[in-house]
Structure formats: structure tokens, C-alpha cells
C-alpha atoms as a PDB file:
ATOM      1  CA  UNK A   1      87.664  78.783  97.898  1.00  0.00           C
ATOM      2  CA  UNK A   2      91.342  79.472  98.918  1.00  0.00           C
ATOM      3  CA  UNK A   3      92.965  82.592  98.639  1.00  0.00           C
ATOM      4  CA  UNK A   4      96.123  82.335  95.344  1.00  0.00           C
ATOM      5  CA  UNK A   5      98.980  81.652  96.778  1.00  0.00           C
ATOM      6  CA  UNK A   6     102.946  82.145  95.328  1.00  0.00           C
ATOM      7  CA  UNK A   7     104.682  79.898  94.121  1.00  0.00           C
ATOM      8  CA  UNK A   8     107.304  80.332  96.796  1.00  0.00           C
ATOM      9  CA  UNK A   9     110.356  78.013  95.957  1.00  0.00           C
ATOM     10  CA  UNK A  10     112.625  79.180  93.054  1.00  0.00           C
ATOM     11  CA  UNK A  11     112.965  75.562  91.594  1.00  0.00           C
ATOM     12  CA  UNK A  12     109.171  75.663  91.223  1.00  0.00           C
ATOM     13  CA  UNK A  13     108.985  78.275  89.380  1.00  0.00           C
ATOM     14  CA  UNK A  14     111.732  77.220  86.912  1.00  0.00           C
ATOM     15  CA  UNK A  15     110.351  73.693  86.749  1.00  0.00           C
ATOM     16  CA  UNK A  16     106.937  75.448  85.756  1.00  0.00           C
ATOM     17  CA  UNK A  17     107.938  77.765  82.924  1.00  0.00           C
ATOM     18  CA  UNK A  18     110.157  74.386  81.992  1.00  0.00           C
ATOM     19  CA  UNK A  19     106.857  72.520  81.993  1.00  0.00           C
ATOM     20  CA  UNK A  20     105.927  74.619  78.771  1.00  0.00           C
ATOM     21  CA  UNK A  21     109.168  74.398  76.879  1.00  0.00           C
ATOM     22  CA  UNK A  22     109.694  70.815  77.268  1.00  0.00           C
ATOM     23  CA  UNK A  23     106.299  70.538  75.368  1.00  0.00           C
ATOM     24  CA  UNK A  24     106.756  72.818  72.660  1.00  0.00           C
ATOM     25  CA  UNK A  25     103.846  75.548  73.924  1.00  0.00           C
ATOM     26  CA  UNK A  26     105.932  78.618  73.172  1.00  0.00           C
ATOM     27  CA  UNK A  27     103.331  80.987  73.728  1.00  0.00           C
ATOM     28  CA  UNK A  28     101.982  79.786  77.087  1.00  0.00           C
ATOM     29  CA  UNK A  29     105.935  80.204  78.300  1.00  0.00           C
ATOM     30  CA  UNK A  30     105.827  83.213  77.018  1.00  0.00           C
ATOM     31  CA  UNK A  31     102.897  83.560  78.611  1.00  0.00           C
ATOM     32  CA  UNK A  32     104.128  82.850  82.702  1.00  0.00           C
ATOM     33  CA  UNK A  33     107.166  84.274  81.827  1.00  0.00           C
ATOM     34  CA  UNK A  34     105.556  87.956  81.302  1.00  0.00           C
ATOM     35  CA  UNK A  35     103.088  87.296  84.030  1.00  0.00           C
ATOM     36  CA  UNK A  36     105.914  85.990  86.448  1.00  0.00           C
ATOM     37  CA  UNK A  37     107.554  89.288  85.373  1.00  0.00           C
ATOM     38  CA  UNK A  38     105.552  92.262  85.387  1.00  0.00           C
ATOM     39  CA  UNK A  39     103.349  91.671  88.126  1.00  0.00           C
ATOM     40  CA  UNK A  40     100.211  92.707  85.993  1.00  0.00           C
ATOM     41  CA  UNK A  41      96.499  91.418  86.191  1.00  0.00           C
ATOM     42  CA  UNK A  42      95.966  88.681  83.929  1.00  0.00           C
ATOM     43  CA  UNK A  43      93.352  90.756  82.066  1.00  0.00           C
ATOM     44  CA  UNK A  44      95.730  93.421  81.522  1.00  0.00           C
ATOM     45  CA  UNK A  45      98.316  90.455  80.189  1.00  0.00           C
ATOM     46  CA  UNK A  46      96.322  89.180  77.726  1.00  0.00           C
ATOM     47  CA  UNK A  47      95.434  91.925  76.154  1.00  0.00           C
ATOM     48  CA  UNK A  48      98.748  93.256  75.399  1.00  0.00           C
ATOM     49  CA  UNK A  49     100.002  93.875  71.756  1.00  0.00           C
ATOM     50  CA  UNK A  50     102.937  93.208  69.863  1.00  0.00           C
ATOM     51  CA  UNK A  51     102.941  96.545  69.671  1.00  0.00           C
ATOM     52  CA  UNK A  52     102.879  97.736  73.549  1.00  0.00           C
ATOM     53  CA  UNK A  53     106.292  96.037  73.216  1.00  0.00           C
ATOM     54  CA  UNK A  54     108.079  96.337  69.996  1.00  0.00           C
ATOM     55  CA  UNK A  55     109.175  99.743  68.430  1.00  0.00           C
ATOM     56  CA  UNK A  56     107.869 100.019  64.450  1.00  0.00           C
ATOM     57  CA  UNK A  57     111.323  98.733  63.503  1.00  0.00           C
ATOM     58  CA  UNK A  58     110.865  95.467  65.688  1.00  0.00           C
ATOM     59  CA  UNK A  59     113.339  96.729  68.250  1.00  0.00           C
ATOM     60  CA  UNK A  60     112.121  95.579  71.738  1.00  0.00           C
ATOM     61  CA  UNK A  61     110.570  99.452  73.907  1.00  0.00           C
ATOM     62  CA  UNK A  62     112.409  99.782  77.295  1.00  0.00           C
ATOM     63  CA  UNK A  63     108.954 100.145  78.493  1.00  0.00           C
ATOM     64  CA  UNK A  64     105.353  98.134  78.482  1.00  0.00           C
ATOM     65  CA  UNK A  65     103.093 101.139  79.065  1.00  0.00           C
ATOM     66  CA  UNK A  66      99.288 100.577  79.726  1.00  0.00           C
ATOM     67  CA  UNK A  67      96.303 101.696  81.206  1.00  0.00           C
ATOM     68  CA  UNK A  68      95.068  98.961  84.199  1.00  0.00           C
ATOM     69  CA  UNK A  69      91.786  98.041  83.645  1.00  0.00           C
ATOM     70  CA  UNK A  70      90.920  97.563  87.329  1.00  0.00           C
ATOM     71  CA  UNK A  71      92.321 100.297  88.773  1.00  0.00           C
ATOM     72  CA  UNK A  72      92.722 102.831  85.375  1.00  0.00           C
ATOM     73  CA  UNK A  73      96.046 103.809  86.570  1.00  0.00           C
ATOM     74  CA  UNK A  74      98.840 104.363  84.269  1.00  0.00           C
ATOM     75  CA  UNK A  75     101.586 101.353  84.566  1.00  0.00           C
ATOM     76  CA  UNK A  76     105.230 101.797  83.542  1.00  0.00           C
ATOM     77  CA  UNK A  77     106.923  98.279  83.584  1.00  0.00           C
ATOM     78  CA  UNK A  78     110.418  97.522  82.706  1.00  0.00           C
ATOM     79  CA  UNK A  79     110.904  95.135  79.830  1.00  0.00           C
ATOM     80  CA  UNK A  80     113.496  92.603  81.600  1.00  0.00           C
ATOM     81  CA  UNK A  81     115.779  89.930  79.798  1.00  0.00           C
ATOM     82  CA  UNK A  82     113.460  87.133  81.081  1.00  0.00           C
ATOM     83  CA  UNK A  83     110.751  88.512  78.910  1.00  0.00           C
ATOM     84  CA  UNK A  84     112.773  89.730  76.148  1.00  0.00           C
ATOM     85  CA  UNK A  85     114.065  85.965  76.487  1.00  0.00           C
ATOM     86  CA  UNK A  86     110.289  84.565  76.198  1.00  0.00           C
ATOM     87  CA  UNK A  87     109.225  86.977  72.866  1.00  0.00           C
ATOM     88  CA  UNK A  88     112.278  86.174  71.313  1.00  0.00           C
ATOM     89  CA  UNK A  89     111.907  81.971  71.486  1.00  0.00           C
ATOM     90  CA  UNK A  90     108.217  82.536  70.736  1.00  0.00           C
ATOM     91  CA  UNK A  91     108.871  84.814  67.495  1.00  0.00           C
ATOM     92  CA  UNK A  92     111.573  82.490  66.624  1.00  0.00           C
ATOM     93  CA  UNK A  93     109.317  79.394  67.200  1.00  0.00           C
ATOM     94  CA  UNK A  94     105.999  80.641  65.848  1.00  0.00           C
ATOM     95  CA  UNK A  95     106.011  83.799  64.265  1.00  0.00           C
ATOM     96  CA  UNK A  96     104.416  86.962  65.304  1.00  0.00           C
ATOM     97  CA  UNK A  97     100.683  85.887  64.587  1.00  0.00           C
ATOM     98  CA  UNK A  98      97.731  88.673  64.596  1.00  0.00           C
ATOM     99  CA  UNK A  99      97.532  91.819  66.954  1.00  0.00           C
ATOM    100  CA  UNK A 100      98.195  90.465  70.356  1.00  0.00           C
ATOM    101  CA  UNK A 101     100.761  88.779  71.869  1.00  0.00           C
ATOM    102  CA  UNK A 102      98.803  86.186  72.890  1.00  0.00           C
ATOM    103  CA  UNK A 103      96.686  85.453  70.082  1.00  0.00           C
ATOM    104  CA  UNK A 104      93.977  82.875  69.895  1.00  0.00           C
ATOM    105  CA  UNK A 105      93.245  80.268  67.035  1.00  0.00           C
ATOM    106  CA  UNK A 106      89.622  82.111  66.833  1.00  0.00           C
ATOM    107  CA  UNK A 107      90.889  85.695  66.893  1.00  0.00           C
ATOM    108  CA  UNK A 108      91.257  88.207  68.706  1.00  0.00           C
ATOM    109  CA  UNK A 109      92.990  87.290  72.078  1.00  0.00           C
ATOM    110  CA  UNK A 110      93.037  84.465  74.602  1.00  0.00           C
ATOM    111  CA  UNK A 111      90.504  84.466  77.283  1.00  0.00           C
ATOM    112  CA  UNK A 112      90.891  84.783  81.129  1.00  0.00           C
ATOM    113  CA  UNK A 113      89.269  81.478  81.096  1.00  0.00           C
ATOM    114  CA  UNK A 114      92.404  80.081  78.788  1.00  0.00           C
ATOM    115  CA  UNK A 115      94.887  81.829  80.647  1.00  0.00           C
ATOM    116  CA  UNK A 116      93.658  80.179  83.792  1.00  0.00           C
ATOM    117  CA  UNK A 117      93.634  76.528  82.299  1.00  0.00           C
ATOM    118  CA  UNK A 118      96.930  76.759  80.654  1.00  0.00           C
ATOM    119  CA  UNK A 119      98.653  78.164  84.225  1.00  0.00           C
ATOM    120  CA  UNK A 120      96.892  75.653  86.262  1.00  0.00           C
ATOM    121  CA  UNK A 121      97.572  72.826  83.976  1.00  0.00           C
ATOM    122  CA  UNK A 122     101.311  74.382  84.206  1.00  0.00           C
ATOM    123  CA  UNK A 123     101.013  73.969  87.792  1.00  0.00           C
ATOM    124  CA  UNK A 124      99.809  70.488  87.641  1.00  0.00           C
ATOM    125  CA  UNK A 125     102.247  69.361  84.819  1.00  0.00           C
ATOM    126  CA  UNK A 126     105.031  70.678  86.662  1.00  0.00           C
ATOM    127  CA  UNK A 127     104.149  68.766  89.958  1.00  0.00           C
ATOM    128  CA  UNK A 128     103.239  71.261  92.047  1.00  0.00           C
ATOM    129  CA  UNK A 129     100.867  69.758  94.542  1.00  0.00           C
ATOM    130  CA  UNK A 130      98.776  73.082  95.378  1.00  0.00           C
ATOM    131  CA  UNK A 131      96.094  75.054  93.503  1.00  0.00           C
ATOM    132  CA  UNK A 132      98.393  77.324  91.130  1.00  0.00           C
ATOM    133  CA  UNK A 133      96.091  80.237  88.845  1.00  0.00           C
ATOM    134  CA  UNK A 134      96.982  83.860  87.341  1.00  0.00           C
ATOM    135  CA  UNK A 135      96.686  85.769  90.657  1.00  0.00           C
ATOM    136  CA  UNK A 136      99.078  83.110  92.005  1.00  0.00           C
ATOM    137  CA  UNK A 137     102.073  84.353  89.082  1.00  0.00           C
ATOM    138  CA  UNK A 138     101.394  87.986  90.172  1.00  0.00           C
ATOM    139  CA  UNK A 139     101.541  86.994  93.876  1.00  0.00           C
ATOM    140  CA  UNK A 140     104.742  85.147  92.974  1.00  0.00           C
ATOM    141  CA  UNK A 141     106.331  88.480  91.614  1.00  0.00           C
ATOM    142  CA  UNK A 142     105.657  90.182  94.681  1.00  0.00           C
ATOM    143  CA  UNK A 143     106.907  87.302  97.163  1.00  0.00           C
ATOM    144  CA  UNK A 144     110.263  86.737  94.903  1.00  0.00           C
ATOM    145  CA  UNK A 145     110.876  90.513  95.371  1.00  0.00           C
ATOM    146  CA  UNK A 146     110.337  90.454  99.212  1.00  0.00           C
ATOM    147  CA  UNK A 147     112.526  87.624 100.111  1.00  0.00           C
ATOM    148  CA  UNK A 148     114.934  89.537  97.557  1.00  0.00           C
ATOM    149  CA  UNK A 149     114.844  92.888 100.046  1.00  0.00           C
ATOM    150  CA  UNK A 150     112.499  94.905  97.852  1.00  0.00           C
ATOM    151  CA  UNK A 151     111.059  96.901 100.310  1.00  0.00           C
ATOM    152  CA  UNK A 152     107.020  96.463 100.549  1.00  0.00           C
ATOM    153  CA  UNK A 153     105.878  99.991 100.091  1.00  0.00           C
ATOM    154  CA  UNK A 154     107.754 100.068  96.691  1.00  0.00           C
ATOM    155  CA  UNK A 155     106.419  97.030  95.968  1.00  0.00           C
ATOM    156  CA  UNK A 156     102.732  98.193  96.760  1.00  0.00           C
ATOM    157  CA  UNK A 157     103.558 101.090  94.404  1.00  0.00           C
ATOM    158  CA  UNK A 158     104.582  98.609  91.585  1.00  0.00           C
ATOM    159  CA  UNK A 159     101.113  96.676  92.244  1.00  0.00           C
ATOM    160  CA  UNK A 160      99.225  99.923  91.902  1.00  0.00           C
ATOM    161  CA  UNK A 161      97.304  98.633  95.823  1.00  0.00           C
ATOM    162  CA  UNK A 162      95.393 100.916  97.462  1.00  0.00           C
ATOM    163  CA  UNK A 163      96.490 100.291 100.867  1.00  0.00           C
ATOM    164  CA  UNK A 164      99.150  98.574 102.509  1.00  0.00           C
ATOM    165  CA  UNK A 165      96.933  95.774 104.135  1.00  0.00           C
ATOM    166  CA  UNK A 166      96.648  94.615 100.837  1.00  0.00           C
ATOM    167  CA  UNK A 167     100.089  94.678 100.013  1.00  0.00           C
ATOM    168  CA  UNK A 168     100.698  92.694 102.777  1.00  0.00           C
ATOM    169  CA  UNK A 169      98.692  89.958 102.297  1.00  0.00           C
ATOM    170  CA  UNK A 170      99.831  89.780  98.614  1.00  0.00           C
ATOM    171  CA  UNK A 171     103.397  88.912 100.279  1.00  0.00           C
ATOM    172  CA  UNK A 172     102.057  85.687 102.286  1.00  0.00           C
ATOM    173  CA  UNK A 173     104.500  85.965 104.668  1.00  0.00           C
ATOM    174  CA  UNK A 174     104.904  82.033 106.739  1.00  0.00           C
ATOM    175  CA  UNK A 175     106.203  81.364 110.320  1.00  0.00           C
ATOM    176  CA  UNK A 176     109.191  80.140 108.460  1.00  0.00           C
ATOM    177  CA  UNK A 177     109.958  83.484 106.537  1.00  0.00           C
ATOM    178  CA  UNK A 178     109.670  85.285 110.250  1.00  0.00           C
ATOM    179  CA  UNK A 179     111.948  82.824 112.270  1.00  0.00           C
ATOM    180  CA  UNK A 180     114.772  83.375 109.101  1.00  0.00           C
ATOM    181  CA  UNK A 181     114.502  87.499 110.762  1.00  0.00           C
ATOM    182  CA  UNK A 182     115.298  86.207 114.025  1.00  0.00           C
ATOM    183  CA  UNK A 183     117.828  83.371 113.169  1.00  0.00           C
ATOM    184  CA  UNK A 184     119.359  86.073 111.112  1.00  0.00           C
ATOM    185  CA  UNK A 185     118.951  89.401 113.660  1.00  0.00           C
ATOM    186  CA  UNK A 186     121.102  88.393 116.391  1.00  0.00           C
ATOM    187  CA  UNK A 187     121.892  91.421 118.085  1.00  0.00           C
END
């Protein structure tokens, strides 16, 4: 089994989360658009509340504040437009339905299992012809942020990693990405 890998082009990953709104499924684009977003573990994703991001007066927090299951450190993420974007179409669309934000017909909250179908039938709808899953959105966070000149020990710090090793590999830095330092570093 391959290691996740990002989706690396920018007009991938807006014909992806396009792939949901052009069929109506406002809750799995809201859905990539928080995992795209916040760089968080799908597990920790799906079991996020309406209320982890609305105030009591249904005014959106600055903050998502949780617990990581995995690693039991406390996260602080910034609620960004692109998210505020995705609740808003959703709750416009559908409602706010049950406890979590991403409820399931049956109760309670979606599965991992779910998550994973609906982002690799995302991946698959939208034409992408390699193996897309939910590690692959939060490796796509990291790799956007790189190329953007986020520097990797913050973004190591955002992933709550360990080590740096890890970090690194999360990045999935190509040949192509290195010969862009030395086209561009011409001292």
C-alpha cells in the first residue's frame, strides 16, 4: 500500500471540492473544505460539533479548539473564510441537523469509513488519476503551505509531529519542487 499523497496542483484541488457542489452534496464540501483547511486527522474532523464552531448566538468562534485524539494535545485552529464559506452554503442548503457537523442519516456522526469513500470518490469524480484518501487532504494542507513559504518547523508545530522527519515526509517534496530552488537561486 502507497503512502497518501497531496493533492499537489491548485486546479485539483478546486476541481475536487467543485466535484461536490456540482452534485448538490453540501456536507461532503463542507466536508474537504474543513479538512483541506485545518490540517486535522480525519477522526478529529468528524467528530467536531456545531458547537466547537458556533458561539450560542450562532456567530461563527475565531477558534476550533479540541483535544487530538492521537496525540491528546490541545489544537488551536483558525476558523478561515474558506470554511466559514463551506458552513455557511451547508446551513443555508440543509440546515443544521443533530450534534455534529457532519451528521449521519443513522445518528450520531459519520464514520472514518464514510469519510474515506466520500473523499476518494471525490478524487475519482473529479478526475484525478491517483489514489486520493483523508491523510491525502491533511498532506495537501501542509504541501499548499510549503510551496506558499510557510516555513516547515511552523508547519510541524501546526501538525502537532513529533519530529521533524515526519514533517518532512508529510511535505513530499519532488525533483521538480528542488530544481524550482535552483532555477530560482541564482547567485
Amino acid at each position: 500500500m502507497s503512502a497518501a499523497q497531496p493533492i499537489s496542483k491548485y486546479a485539483d484541488v478546486k476541481r475536487f471540492k467543485e466535484y461536490f457542489l456540482k452534485k448538490g452534496e453540501y456536507r461532503n464540501y463542507m466536508l474537504v473544505t474543513v479538512c483541506l483547511n485545518t490540517a486535522l486527522r480525519i477522526y478529529d474532523v468528524i467528530n467536531l460539533k456545531w458547537s466547537d464552531i458556533f458561539t450560542e448566538k450562532d456567530r461563527f468562534k475565531k477558534y476550533i479548539e479540541l483535544k487530538e485524539k492521537k496525540t491528546g494535545k490541545i489544537n488551536r485552529i483558525y476558523i478561515n473564510d474558506e470554511i466559514k464559506k463551506a458552513v455557511r452554503l451547508y446551513v443555508k442548503e440543509e440546515g443544521k441537523k443533530g450534534e455534529y457537523l457532519f451528521a449521519s442519516r443513522k445518528g450520531g456522526h459519520i464514520t472514518r469509513v464514510c469519510a474515506f469513500d466520500i473523499i476518494a470518490k471525490g478524487g475519482k469524480g473529479a478526475g484525478l488519476n491517483y489514489k486520493i484518501s483523508c491523510h491525502s487532504l491533511r498532506k495537501t494542507f501542509g504541501y499548499h503551505a510549503w510551496r506558499k513559504g510557510v516555513p516547515p518547523a511552523l508547519l510541524m508545530k501546526i501538525y502537532n509531529h513529533s519530529s521533524f522527519e515526519i514533517t518532512k515526509r508529510y511535505l513530499c517534496i519532488e525533483q521538480e519542487d528542488k530544481d524550482n530552488v535552483y532555477k530560482a537561486l541564482a547567485l
